[in-house]
Protein backbone atom coordinates (compact mmCIF):
# COMPACT_ATOMS: atom_id res chain seq x y z
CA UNK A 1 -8.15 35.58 16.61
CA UNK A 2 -8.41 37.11 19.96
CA UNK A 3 -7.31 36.33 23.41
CA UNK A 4 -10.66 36.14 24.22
CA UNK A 5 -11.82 33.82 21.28
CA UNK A 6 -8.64 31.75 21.66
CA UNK A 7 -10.49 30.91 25.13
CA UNK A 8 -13.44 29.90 23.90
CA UNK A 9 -15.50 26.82 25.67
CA UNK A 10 -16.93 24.18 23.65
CA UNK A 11 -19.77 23.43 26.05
CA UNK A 12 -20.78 20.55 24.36
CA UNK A 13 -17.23 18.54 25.96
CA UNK A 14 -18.16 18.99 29.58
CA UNK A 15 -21.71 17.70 29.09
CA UNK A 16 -21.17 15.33 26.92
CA UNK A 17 -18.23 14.03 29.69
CA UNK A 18 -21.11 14.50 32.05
CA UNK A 19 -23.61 12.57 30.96
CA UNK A 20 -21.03 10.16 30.54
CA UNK A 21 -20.03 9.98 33.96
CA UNK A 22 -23.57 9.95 35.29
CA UNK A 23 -23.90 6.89 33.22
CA UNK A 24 -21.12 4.96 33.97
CA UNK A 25 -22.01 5.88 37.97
CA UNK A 26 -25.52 4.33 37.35
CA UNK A 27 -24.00 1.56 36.14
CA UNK A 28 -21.06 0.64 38.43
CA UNK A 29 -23.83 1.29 41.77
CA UNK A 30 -25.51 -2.27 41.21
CA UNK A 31 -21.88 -3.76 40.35
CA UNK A 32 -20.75 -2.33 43.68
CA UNK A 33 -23.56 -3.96 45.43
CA UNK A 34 -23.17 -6.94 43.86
CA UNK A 35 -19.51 -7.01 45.07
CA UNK A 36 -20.04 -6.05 48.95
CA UNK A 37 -22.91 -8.74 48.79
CA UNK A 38 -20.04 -11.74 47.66
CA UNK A 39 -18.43 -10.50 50.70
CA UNK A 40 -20.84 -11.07 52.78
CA UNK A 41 -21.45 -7.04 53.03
CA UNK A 42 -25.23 -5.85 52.91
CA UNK A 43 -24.68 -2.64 50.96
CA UNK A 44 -27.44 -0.19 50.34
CA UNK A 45 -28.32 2.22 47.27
CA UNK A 46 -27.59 5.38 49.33
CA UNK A 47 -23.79 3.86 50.09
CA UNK A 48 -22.72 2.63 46.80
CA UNK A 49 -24.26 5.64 45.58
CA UNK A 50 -22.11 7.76 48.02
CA UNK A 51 -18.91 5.12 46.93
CA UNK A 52 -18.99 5.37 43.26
CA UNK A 53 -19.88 9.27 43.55
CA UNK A 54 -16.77 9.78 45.27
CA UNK A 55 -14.86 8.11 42.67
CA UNK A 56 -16.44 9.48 39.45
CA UNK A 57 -16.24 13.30 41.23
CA UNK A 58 -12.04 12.78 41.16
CA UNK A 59 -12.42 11.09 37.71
CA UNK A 60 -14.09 14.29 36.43
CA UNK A 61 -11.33 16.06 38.31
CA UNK A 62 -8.82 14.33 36.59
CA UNK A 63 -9.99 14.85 33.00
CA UNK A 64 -8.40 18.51 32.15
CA UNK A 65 -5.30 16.61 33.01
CA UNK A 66 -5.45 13.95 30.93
CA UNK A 67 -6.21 16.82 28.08
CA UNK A 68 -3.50 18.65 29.13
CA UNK A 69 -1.50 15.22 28.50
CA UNK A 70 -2.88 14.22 24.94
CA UNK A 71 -2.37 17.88 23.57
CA UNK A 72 1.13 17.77 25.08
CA UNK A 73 2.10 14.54 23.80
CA UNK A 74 -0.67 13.17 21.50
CA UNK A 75 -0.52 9.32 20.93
CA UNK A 76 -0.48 9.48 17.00
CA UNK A 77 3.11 11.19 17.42
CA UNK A 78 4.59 8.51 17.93
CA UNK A 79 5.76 5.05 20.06
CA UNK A 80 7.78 7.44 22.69
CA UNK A 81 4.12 9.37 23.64
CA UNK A 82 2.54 5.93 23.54
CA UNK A 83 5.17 4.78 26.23
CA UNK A 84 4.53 8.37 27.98
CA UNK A 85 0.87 7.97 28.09
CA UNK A 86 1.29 4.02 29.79
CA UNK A 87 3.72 5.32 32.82
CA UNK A 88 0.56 8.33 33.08
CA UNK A 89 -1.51 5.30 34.61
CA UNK A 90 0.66 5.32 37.79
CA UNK A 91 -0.23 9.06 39.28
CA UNK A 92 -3.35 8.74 37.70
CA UNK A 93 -3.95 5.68 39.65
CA UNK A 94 -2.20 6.90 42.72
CA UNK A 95 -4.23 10.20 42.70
CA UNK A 96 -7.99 8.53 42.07
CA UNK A 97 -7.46 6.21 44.90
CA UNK A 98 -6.05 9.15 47.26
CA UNK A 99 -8.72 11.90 46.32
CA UNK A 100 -11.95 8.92 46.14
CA UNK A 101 -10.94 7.57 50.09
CA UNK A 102 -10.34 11.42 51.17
CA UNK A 103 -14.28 12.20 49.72
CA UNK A 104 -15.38 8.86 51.32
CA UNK A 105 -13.97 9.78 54.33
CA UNK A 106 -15.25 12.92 54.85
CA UNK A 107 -18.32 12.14 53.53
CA UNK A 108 -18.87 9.02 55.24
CA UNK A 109 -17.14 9.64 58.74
CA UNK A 110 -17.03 13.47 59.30
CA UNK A 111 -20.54 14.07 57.59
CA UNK A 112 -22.77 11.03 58.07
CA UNK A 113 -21.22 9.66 60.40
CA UNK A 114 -20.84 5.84 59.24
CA UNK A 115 -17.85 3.97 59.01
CA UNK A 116 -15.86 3.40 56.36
CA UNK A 117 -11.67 2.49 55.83
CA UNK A 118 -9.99 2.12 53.06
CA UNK A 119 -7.51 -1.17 53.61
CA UNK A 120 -3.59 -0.57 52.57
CA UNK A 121 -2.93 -3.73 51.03
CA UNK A 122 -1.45 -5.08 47.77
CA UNK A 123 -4.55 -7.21 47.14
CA UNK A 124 -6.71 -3.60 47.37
CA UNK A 125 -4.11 -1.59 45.57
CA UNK A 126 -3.29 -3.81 42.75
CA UNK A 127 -7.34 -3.96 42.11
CA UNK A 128 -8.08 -0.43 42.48
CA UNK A 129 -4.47 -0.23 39.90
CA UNK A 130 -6.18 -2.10 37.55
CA UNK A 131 -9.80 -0.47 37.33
CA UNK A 132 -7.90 2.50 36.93
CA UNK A 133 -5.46 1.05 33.71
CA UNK A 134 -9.20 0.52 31.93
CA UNK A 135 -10.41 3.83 33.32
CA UNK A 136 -7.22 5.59 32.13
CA UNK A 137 -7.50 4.19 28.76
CA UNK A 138 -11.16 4.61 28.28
CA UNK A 139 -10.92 8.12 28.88
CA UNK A 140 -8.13 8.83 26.40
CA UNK A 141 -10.00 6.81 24.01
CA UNK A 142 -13.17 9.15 25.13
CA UNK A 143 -10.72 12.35 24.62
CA UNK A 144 -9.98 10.93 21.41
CA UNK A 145 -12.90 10.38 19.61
CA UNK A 146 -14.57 12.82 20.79
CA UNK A 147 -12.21 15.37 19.33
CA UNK A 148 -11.91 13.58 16.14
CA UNK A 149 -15.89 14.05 16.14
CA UNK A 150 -16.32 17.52 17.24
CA UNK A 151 -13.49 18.61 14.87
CA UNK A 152 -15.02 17.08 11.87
CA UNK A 153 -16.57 20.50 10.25
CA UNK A 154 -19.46 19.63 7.94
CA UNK A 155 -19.22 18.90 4.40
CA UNK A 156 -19.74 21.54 2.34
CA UNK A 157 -22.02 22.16 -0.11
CA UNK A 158 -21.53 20.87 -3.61
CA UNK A 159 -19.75 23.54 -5.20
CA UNK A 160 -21.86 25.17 -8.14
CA UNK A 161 -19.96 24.89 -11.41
CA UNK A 162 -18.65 27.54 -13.12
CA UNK A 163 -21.21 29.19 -15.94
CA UNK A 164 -19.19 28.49 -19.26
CA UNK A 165 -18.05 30.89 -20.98
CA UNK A 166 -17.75 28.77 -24.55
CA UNK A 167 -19.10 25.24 -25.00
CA UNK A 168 -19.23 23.16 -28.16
CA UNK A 169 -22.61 22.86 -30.70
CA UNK A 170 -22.77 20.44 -33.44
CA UNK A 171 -22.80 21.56 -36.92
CA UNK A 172 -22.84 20.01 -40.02
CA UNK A 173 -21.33 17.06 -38.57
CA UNK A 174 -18.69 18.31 -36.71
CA UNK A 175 -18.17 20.06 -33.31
CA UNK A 176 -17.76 23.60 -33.54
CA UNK A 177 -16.84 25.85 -30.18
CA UNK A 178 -18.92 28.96 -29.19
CA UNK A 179 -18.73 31.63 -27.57
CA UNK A 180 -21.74 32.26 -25.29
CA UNK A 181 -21.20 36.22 -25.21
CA UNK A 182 -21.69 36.14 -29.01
CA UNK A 183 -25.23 34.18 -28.59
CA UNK A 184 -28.18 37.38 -29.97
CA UNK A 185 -31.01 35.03 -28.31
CA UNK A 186 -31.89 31.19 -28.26
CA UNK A 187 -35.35 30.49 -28.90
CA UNK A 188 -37.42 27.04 -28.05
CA UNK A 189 -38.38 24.55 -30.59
CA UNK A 190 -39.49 20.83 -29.40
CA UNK A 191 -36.41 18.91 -27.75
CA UNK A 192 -34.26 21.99 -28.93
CA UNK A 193 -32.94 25.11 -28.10
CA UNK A 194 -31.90 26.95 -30.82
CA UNK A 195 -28.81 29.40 -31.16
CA UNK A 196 -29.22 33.12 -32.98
CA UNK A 197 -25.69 33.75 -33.59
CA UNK A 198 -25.21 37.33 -36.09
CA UNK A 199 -27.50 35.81 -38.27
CA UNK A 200 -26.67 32.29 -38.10
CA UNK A 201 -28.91 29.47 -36.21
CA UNK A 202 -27.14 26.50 -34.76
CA UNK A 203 -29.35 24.11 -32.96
CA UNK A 204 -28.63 22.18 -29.92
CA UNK A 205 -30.18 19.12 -27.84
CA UNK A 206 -31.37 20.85 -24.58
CA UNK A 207 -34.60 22.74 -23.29
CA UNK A 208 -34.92 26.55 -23.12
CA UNK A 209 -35.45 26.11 -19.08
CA UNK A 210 -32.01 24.04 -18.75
CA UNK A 211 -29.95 26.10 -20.70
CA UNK A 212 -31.22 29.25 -18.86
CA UNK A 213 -30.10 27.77 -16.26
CA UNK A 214 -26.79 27.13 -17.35
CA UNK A 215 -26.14 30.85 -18.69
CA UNK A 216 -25.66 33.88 -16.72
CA UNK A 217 -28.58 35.25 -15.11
CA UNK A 218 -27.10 38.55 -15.50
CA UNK A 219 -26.35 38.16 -18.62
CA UNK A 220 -29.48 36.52 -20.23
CA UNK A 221 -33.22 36.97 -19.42
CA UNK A 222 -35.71 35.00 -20.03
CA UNK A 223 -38.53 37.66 -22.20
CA UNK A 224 -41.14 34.67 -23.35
CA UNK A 225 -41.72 31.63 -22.57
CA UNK A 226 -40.28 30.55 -26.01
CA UNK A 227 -36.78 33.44 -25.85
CA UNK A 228 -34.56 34.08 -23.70
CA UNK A 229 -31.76 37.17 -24.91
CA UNK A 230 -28.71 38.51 -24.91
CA UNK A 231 -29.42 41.88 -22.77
CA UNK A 232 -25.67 43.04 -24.52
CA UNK A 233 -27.65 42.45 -27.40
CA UNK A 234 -30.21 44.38 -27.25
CA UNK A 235 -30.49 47.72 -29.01
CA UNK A 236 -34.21 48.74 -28.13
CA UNK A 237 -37.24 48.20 -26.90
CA UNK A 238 -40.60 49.64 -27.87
CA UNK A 239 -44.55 49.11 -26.98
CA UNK A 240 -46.41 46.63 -28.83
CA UNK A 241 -49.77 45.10 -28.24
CA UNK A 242 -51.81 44.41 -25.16
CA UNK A 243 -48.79 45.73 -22.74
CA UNK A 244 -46.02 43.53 -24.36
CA UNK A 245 -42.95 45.21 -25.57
CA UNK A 246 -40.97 44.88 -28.80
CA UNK A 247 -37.11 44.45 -28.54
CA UNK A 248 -34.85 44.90 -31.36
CA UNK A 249 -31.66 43.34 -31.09
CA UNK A 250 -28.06 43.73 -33.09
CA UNK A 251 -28.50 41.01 -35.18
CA UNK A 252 -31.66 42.91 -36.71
CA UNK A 253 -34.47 40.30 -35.28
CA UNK A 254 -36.99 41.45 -33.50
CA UNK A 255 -38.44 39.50 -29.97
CA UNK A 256 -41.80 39.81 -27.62
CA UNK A 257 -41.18 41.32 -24.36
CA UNK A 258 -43.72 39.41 -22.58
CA UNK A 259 -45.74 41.48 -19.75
CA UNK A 260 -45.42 37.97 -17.77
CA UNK A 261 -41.25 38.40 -17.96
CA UNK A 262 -41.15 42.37 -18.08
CA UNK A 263 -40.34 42.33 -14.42
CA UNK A 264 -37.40 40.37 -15.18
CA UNK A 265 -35.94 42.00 -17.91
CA UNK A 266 -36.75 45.43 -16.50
CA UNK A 267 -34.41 44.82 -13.44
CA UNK A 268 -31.79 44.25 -15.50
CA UNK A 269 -32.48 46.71 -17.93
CA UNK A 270 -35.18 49.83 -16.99
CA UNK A 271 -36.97 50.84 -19.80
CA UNK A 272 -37.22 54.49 -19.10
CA UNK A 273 -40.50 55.65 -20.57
C-alpha cells in the first residue's frame, strides 16, 4: 500500500456524521425554545438556531479527536482505556463550552449585534458538564458502530465446489469408486445417466444436464442432447448425414456430433477440414 492509499478518505464517515449532526440540531432547536420559554425567555427560531449551531459546529470540531482517542486507546482493550476514555469527558466538556460561547459571542455580539452572556456558575457548568457526559458517550458509541459497520466487508459468494475428480457408482450391490478421467462418454436414459467406461456401462441416478454440470467443462462436451464425451477420448471425427459429424472414440463406440452442439465441441477441439 502506498502513502497515498494509506490516506485514503472514506467519504461516507463525514456525511454520515453530518447528517447526523444536522439532525440532532433540528431536534435540540424546539428543546431550546422550550427551555428559554420555562424561563420566562421568548426565544425565536433564528436564535436557537444560531445557539445550537454554535454548539454542534465545535461538536463536529471535536470529532477527529475523539477518533484520534478510540484508535489510540480503543475501549475493547481493556478497563484502563475504559477509565481513560471517562476522564476524556472533562476537556471535552471544558473545550465545547469554551469554543460554543466564543461562536455565540461573535456571532451574536460582534456580528448581529444582540446580546448574549454566557453565566459562570456551578448551576450552568455542572448542566452544560452533563449534556456533554451524554454527548461524549453518544459519539464514541457513534464512532463505534459505525466502524464496526463500515468495516464489515460483504459476504462472499458461496464458494463453488471443487469438480471431483473420482466419485462412487453403485454396482452390483456394492459401491465401487471411479475415476472420472477414465469415463469414454455417459449417455441419457430416463432418470439415468449412464457410464461408458473401456467397454463397461455402470449406471447412475442423475440426469445428463446435472452431471454435465458437475464434470469439467473442459474436459467433457456435451455433442447430443442424449451424450456428452470424453474429448481425451476421442480419436476422430468424420462427416455423417445432414451436417452432423461422426466421432469415434477409444473405447471403439461411435457418437453423433450434433450440428446443434458442433459449436461447442469445436472450441474445444477444431476439426480441421
Amino acid at each position: 500500500m502506498t502513502a497515498t492509499e494509506g490516506r485514503t478518505i472514506d467519504w461516507r464517515v463525514p456525511a454520515i456524521w453530518t447528517g447526523a449532526l444536522v439532525l440532532s440540531m433540528v431536534a435540540r432547536v424546539p428543546v431550546e425554545i422550550a427551555d428559554a420559554g420555562r424561563r420566562g425567555v421568548d426565544m425565536g427560531v433564528g436564535r436557537a438556531i444560531a445557539l445550537e449551531g454554535a454548539s454542534h459546529l465545535v461538536v463536529a470540531a471535536l470529532l477527529p479527536a475523539i477518533y484520534w482517542l478510540h484508535r489510540r486507546w480503543p475501549v475493547g482493550a481493556g478497563p484502563r482505556n475504559i477509565v481513560i476514555h471517562v476522564l476524556c469527558v472533562v476537556p471535552y466538556s471544558v473545550l465545547h463550552t469554551l469554543g460554543m460561547t466564543a461562536l455565540r459571542l461573535l456571532w451574536f455580539n460582534a456580528i448581529v449585534g444582540e446580546a448574549y452572556s454566557f453565566p459562570v456558575t456551578a448551576e450552568r457548568l455542572g448542566y452544560e458538564f452533563a449534556k456533554d457526559v451524554i454527548s461524549y458517550s453518544m459519539l464514541s458509541g457513534g464512532v463505534l458502530i459505525l466502524k464496526h459497520l463500515l468495516d464489515r466487508k460483504p459476504a462472499p459468494p458461496p464458494a463453488v465446489g471443487t469438480l471431483p475428480e473420482r466419485f462412487a457408482v453403485r454396482r452390483r450391490g456394492t459401491e465401487i469408486m471411479v475415476d472420472v478421467a477414465d469415463i469414454d462418454w455417459v449417455e441419457s436414459s430416463g432418470n439415468y445417466a449412464v457410464l461408458h467406461i473401456g467397454g463397461e456401462t455402470l449406471e447412475i441416478r442423475s440426469s445428463l444436464t446435472k452431471l454435465e454440470g458437475e464434470l469439467d467443462p473442459k474436459r467433457f462436451v456435451r455433442v447430443h442432447k442424449s451424450r456428452l464425451v470424453n474429448i481425451a477420448r476421442v480419436v476422430e471425427v468424420t462427416p455423417w448425414v445432414s451436417g452432423d459429424w461422426r466421432i469415434r472414440l477409444q473405447d471403439g463406440a461411435e457418437v453423433n456430433l450434433s450440428r446443434r452442439y458442433r459449436q461447442r465441441f469445436e472450441a474445444l477441439v477444431p476439426v480441421k477440414s
